[in-house]
PDB file of N, CA and C in Angstrom:
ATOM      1  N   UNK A   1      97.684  65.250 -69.824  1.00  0.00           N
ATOM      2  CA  UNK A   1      99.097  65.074 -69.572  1.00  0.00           C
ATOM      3  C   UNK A   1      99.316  63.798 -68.762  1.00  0.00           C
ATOM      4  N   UNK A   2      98.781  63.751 -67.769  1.00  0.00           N
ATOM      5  CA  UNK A   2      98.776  62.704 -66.747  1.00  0.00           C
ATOM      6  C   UNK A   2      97.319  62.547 -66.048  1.00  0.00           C
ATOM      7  N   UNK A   3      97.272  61.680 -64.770  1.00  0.00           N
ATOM      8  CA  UNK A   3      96.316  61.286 -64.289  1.00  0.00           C
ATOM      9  C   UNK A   3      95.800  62.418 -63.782  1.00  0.00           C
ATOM     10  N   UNK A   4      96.615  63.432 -63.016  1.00  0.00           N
ATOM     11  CA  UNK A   4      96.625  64.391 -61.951  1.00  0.00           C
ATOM     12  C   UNK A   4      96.475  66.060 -62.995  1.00  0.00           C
ATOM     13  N   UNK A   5      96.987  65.530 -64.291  1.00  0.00           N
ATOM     14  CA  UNK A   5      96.983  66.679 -64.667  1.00  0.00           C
ATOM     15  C   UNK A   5      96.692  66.951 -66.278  1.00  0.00           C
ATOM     16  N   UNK A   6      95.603  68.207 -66.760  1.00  0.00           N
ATOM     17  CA  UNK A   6      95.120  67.921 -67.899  1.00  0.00           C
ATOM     18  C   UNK A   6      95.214  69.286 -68.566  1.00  0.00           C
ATOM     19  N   UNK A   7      94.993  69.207 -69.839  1.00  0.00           N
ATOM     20  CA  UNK A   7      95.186  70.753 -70.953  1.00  0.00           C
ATOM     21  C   UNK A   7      94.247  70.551 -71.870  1.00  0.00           C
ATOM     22  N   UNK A   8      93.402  72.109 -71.950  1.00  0.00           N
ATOM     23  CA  UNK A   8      92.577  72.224 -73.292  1.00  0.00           C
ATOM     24  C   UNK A   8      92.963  73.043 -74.177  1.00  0.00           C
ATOM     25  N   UNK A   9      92.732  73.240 -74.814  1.00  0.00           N
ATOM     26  CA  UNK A   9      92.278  74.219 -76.464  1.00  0.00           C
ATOM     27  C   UNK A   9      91.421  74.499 -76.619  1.00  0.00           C
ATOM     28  N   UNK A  10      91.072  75.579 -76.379  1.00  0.00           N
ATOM     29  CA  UNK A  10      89.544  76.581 -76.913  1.00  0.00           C
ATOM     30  C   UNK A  10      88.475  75.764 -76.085  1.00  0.00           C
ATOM     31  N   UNK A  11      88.681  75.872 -74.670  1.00  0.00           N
ATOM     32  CA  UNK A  11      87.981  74.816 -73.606  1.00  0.00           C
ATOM     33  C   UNK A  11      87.021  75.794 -72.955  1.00  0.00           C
ATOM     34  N   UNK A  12      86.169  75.142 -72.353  1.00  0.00           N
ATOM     35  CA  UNK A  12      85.342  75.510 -71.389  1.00  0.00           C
ATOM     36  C   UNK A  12      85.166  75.281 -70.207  1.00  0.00           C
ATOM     37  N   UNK A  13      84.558  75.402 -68.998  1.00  0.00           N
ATOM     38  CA  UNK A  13      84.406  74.796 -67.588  1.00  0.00           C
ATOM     39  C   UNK A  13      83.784  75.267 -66.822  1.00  0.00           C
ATOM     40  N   UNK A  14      82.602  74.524 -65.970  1.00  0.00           N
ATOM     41  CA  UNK A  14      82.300  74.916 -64.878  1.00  0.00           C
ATOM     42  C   UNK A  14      81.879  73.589 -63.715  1.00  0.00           C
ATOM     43  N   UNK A  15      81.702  74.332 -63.179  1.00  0.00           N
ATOM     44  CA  UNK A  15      81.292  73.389 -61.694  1.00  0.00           C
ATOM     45  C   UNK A  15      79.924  73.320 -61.466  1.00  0.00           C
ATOM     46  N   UNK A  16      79.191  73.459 -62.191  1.00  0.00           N
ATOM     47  CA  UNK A  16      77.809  73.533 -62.097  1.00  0.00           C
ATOM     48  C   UNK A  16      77.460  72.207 -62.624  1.00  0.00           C
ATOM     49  N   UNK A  17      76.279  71.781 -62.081  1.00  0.00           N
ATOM     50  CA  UNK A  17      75.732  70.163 -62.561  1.00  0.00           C
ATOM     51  C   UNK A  17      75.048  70.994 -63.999  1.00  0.00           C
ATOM     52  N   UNK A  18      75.443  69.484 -65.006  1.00  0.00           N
ATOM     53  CA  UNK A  18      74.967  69.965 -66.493  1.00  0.00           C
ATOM     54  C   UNK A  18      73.799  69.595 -67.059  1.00  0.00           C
ATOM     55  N   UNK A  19      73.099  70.308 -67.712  1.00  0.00           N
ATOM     56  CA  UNK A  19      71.988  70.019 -68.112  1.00  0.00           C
ATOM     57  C   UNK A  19      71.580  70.166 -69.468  1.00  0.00           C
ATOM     58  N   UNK A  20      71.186  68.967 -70.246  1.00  0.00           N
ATOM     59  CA  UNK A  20      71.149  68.957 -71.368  1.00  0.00           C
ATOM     60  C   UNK A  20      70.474  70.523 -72.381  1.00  0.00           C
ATOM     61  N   UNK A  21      69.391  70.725 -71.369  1.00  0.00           N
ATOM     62  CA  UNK A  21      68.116  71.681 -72.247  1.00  0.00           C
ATOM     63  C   UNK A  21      68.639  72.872 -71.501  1.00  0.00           C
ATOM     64  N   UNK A  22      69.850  73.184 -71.020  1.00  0.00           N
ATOM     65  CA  UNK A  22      70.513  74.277 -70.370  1.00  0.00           C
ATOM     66  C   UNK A  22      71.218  74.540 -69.922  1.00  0.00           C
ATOM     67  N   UNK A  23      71.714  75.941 -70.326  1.00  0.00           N
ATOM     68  CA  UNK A  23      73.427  75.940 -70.216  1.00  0.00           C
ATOM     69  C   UNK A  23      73.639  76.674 -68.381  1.00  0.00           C
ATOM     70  N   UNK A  24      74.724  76.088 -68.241  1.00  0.00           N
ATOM     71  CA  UNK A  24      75.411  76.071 -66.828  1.00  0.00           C
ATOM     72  C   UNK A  24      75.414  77.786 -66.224  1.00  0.00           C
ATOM     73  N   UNK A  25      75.064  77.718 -65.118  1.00  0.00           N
ATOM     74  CA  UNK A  25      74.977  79.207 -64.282  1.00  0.00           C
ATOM     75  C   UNK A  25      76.443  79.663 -65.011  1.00  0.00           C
ATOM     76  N   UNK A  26      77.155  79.419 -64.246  1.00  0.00           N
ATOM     77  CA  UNK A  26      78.757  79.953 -64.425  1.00  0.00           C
ATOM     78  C   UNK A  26      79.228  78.871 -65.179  1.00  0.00           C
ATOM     79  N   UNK A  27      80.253  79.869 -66.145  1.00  0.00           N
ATOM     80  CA  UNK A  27      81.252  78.967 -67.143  1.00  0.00           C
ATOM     81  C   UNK A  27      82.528  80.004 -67.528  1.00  0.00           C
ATOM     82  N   UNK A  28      83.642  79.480 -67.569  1.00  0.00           N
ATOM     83  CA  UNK A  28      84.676  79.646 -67.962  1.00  0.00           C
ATOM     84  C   UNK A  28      85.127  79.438 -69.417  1.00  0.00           C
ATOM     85  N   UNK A  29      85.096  80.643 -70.232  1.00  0.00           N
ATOM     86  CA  UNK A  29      85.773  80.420 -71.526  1.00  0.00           C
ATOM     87  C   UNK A  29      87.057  80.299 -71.984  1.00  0.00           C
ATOM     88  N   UNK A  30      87.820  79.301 -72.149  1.00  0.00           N
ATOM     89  CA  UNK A  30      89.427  79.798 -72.469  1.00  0.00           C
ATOM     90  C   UNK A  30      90.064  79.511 -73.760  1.00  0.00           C
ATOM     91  N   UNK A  31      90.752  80.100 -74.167  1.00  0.00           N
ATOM     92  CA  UNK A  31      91.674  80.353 -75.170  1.00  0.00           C
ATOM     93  C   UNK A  31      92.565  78.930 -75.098  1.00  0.00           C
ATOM     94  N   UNK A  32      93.133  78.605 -73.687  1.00  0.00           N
ATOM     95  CA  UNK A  32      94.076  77.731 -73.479  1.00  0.00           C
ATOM     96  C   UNK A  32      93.638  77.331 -71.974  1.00  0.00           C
ATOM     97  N   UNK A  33      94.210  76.326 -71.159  1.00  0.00           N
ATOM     98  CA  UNK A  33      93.867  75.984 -69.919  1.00  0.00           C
ATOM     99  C   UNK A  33      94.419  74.883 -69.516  1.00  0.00           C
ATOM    100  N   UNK A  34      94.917  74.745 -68.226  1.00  0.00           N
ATOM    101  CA  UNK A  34      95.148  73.775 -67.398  1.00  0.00           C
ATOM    102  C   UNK A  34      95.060  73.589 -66.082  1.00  0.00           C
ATOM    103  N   UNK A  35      94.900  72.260 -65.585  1.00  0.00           N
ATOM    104  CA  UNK A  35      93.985  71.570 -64.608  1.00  0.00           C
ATOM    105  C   UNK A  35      94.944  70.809 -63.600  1.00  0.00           C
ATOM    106  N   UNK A  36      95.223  71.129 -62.632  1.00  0.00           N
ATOM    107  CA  UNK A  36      95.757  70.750 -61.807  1.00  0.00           C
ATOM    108  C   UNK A  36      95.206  70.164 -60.628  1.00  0.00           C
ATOM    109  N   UNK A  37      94.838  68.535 -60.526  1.00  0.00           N
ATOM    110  CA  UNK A  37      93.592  68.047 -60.057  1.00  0.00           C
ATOM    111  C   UNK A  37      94.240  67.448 -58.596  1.00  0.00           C
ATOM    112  N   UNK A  38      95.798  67.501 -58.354  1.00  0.00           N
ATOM    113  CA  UNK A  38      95.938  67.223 -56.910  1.00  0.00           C
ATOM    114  C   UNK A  38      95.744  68.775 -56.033  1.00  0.00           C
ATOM    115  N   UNK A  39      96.603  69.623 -57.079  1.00  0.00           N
ATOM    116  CA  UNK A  39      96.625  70.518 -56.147  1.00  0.00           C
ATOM    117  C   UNK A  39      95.167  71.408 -56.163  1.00  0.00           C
ATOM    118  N   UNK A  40      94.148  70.791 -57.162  1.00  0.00           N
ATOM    119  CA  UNK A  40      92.771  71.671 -56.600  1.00  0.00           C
ATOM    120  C   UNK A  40      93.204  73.078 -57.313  1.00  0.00           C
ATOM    121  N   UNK A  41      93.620  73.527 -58.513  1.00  0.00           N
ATOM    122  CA  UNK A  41      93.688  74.934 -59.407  1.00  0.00           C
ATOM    123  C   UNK A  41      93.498  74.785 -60.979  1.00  0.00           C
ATOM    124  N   UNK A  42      92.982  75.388 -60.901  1.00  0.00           N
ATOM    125  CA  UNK A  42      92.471  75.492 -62.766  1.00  0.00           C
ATOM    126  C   UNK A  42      93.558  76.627 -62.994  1.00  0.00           C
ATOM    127  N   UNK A  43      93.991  76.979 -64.511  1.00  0.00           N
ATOM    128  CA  UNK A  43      95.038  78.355 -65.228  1.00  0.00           C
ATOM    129  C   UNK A  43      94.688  78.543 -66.052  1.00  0.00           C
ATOM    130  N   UNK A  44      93.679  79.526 -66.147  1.00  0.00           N
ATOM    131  CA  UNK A  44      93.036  79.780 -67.746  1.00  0.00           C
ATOM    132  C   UNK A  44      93.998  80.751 -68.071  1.00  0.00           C
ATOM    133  N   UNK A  45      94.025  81.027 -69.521  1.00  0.00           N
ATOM    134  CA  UNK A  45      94.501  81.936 -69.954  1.00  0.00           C
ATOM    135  C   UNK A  45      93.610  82.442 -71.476  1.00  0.00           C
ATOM    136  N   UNK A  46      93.724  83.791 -71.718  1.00  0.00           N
ATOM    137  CA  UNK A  46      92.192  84.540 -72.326  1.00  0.00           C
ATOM    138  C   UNK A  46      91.142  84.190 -71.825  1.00  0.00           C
ATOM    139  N   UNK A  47      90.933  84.249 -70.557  1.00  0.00           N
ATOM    140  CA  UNK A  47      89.642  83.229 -70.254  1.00  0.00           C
ATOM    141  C   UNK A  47      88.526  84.882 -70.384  1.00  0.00           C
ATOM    142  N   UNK A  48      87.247  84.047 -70.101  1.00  0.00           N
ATOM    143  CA  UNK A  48      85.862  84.870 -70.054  1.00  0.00           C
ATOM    144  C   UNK A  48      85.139  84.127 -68.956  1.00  0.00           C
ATOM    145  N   UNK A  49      84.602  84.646 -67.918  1.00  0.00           N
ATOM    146  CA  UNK A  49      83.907  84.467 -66.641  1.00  0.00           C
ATOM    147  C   UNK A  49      82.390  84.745 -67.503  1.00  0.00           C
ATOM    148  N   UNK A  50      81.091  84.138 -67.981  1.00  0.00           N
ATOM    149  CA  UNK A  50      80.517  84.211 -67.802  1.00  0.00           C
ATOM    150  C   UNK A  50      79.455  83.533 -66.603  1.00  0.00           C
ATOM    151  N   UNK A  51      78.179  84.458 -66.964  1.00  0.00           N
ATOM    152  CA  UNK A  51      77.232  84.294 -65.769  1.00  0.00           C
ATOM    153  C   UNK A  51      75.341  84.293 -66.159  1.00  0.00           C
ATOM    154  N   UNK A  52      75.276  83.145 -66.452  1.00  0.00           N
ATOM    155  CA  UNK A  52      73.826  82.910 -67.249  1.00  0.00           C
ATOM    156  C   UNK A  52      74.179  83.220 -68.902  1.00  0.00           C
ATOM    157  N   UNK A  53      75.416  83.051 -69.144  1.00  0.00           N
ATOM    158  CA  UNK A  53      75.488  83.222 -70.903  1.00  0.00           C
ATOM    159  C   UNK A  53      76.125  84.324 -70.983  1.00  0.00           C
ATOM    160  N   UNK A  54      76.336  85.635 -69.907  1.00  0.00           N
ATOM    161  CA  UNK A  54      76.493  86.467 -70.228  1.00  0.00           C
ATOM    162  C   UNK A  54      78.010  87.246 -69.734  1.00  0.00           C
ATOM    163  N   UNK A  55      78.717  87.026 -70.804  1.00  0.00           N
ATOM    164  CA  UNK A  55      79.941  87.655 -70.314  1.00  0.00           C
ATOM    165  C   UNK A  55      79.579  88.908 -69.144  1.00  0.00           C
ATOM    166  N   UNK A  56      80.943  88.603 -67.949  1.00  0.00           N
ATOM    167  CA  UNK A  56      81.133  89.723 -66.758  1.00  0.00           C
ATOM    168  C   UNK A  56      82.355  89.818 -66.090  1.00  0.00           C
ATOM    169  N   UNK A  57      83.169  89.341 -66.674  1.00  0.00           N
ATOM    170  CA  UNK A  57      84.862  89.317 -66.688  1.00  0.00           C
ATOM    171  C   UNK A  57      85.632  88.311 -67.721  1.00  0.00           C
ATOM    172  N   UNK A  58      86.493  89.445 -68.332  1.00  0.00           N
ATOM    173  CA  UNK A  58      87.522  89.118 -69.303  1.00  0.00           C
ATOM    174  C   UNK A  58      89.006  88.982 -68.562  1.00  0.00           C
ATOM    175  N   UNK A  59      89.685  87.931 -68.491  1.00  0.00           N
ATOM    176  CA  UNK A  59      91.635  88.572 -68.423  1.00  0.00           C
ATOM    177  C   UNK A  59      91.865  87.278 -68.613  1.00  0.00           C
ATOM    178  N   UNK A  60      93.512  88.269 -69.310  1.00  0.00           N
ATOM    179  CA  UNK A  60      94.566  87.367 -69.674  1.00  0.00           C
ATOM    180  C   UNK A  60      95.142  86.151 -68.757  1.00  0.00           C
ATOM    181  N   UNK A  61      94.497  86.326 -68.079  1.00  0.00           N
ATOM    182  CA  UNK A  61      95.117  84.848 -67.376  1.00  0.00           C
ATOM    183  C   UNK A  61      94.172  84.928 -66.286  1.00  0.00           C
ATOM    184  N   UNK A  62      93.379  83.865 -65.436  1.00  0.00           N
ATOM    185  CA  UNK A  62      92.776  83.479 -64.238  1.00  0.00           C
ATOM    186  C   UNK A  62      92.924  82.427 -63.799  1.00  0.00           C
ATOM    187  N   UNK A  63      92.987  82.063 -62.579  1.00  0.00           N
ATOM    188  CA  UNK A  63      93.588  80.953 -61.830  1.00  0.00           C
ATOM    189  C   UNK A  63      92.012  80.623 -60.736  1.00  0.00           C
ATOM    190  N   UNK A  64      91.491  79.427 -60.742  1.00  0.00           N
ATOM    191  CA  UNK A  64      90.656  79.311 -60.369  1.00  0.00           C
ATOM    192  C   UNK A  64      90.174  77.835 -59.504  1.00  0.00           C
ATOM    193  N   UNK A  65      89.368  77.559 -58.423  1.00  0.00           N
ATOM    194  CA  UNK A  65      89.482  76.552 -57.942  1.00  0.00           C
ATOM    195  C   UNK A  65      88.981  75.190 -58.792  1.00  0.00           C
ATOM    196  N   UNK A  66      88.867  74.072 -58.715  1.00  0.00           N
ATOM    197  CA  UNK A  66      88.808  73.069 -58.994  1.00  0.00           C
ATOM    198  C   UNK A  66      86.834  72.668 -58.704  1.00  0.00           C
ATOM    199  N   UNK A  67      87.228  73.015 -57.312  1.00  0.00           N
ATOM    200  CA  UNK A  67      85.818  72.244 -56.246  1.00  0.00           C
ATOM    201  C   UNK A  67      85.067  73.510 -56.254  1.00  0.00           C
ATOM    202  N   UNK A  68      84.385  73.190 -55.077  1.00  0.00           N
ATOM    203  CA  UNK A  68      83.347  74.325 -54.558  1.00  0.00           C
ATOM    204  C   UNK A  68      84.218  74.770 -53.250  1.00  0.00           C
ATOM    205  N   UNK A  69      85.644  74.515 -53.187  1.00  0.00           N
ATOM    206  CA  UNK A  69      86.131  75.773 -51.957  1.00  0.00           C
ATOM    207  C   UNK A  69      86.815  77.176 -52.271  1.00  0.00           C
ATOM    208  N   UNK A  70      86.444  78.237 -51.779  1.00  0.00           N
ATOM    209  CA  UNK A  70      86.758  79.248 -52.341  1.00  0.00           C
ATOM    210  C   UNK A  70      88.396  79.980 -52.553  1.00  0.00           C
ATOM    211  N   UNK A  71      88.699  80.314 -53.543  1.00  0.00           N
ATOM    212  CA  UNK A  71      90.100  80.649 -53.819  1.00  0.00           C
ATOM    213  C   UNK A  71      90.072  82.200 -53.756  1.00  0.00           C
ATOM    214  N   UNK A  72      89.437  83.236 -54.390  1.00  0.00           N
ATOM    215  CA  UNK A  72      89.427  84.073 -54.980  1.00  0.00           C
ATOM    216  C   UNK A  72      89.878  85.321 -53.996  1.00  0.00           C
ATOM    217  N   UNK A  73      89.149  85.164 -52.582  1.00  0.00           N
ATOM    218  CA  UNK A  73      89.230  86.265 -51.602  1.00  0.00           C
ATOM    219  C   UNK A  73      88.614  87.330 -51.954  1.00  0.00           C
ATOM    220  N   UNK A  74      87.261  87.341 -52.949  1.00  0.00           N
ATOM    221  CA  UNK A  74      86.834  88.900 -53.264  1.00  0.00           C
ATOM    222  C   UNK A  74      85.933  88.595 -51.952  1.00  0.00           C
ATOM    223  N   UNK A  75      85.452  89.744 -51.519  1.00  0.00           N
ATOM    224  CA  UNK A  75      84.006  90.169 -50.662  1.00  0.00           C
ATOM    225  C   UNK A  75      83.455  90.715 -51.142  1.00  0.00           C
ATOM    226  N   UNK A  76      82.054  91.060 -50.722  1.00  0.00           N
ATOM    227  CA  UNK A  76      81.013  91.803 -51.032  1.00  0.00           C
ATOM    228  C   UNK A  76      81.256  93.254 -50.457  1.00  0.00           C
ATOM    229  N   UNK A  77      80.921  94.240 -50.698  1.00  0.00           N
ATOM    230  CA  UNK A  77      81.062  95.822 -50.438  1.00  0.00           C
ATOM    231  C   UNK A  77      79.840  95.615 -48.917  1.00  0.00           C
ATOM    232  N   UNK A  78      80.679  96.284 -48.028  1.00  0.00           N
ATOM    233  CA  UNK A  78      79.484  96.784 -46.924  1.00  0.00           C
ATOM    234  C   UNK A  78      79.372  98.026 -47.102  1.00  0.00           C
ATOM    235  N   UNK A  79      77.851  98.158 -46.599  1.00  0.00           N
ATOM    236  CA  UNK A  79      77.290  99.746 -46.637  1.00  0.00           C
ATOM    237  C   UNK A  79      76.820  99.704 -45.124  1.00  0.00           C
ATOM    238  N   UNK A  80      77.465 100.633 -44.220  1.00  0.00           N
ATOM    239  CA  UNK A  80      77.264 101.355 -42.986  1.00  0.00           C
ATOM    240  C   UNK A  80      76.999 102.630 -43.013  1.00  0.00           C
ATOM    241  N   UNK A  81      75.844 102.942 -42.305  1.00  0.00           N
ATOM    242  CA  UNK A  81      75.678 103.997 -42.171  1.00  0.00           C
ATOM    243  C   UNK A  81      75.511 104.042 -40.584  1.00  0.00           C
ATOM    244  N   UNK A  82      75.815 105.221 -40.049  1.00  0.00           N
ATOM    245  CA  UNK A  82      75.913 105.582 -38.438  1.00  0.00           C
ATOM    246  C   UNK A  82      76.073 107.068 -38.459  1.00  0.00           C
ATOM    247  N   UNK A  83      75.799 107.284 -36.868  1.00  0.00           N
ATOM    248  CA  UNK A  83      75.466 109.167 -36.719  1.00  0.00           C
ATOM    249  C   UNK A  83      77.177 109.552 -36.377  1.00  0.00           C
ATOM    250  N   UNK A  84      78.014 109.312 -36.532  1.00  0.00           N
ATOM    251  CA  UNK A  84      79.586 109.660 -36.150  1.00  0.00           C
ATOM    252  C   UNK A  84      79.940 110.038 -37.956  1.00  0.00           C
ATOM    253  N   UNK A  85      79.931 109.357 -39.317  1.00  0.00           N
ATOM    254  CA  UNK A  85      80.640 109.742 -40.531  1.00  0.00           C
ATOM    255  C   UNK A  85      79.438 109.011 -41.299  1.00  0.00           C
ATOM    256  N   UNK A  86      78.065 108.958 -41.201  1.00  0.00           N
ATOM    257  CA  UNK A  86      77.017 109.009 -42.292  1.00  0.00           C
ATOM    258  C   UNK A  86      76.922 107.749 -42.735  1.00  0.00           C
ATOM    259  N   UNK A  87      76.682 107.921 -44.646  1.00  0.00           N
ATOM    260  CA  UNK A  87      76.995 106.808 -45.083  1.00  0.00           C
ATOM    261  C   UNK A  87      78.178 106.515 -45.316  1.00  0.00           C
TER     262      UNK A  87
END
């Protein structure tokens, strides 16, 4: 579209350094997509989150960072266990 801002068709993406004889840790499959390179957000839409090749999230639309700073806000699950409520 512009300098700042770009659109695919049946696109792909990741942030991983690329390597000819191998495909990228994480990649983004999309249906459609756009790139919003001031404000740092990707907008997939049908996208597919794979992870070593292997699909591990599908949805209709994902919004995702640009760089390596984190957008998403998931955490990891803690497991506590203590003598007051167990595990």
């Amino acid at each position: 579209v512009d300098s700042e801002h770009l659109t695919a068709t049946q696109g792909t993406y990741t942030s991983c350094p690329v390597n000819e004889d191998q495909e990228p840790a994480w990649q983004i499959s999309t249906r459609s997509m756009r790139m919003d390179l001031a404000a740092n957000e990707g907008q997939a839409d049908g996208a597919v989150l794979r992870f070593l090749g292997v699909p591990i999230l599908a949805a209709p639309s994902l919004s995702f960072p640009l760089s390596s700073a984190r957008k998403s806000g998931w955490l990891p699950p803690n497991i506590f266990l203590d003598n007051r409520s167990g595990f």
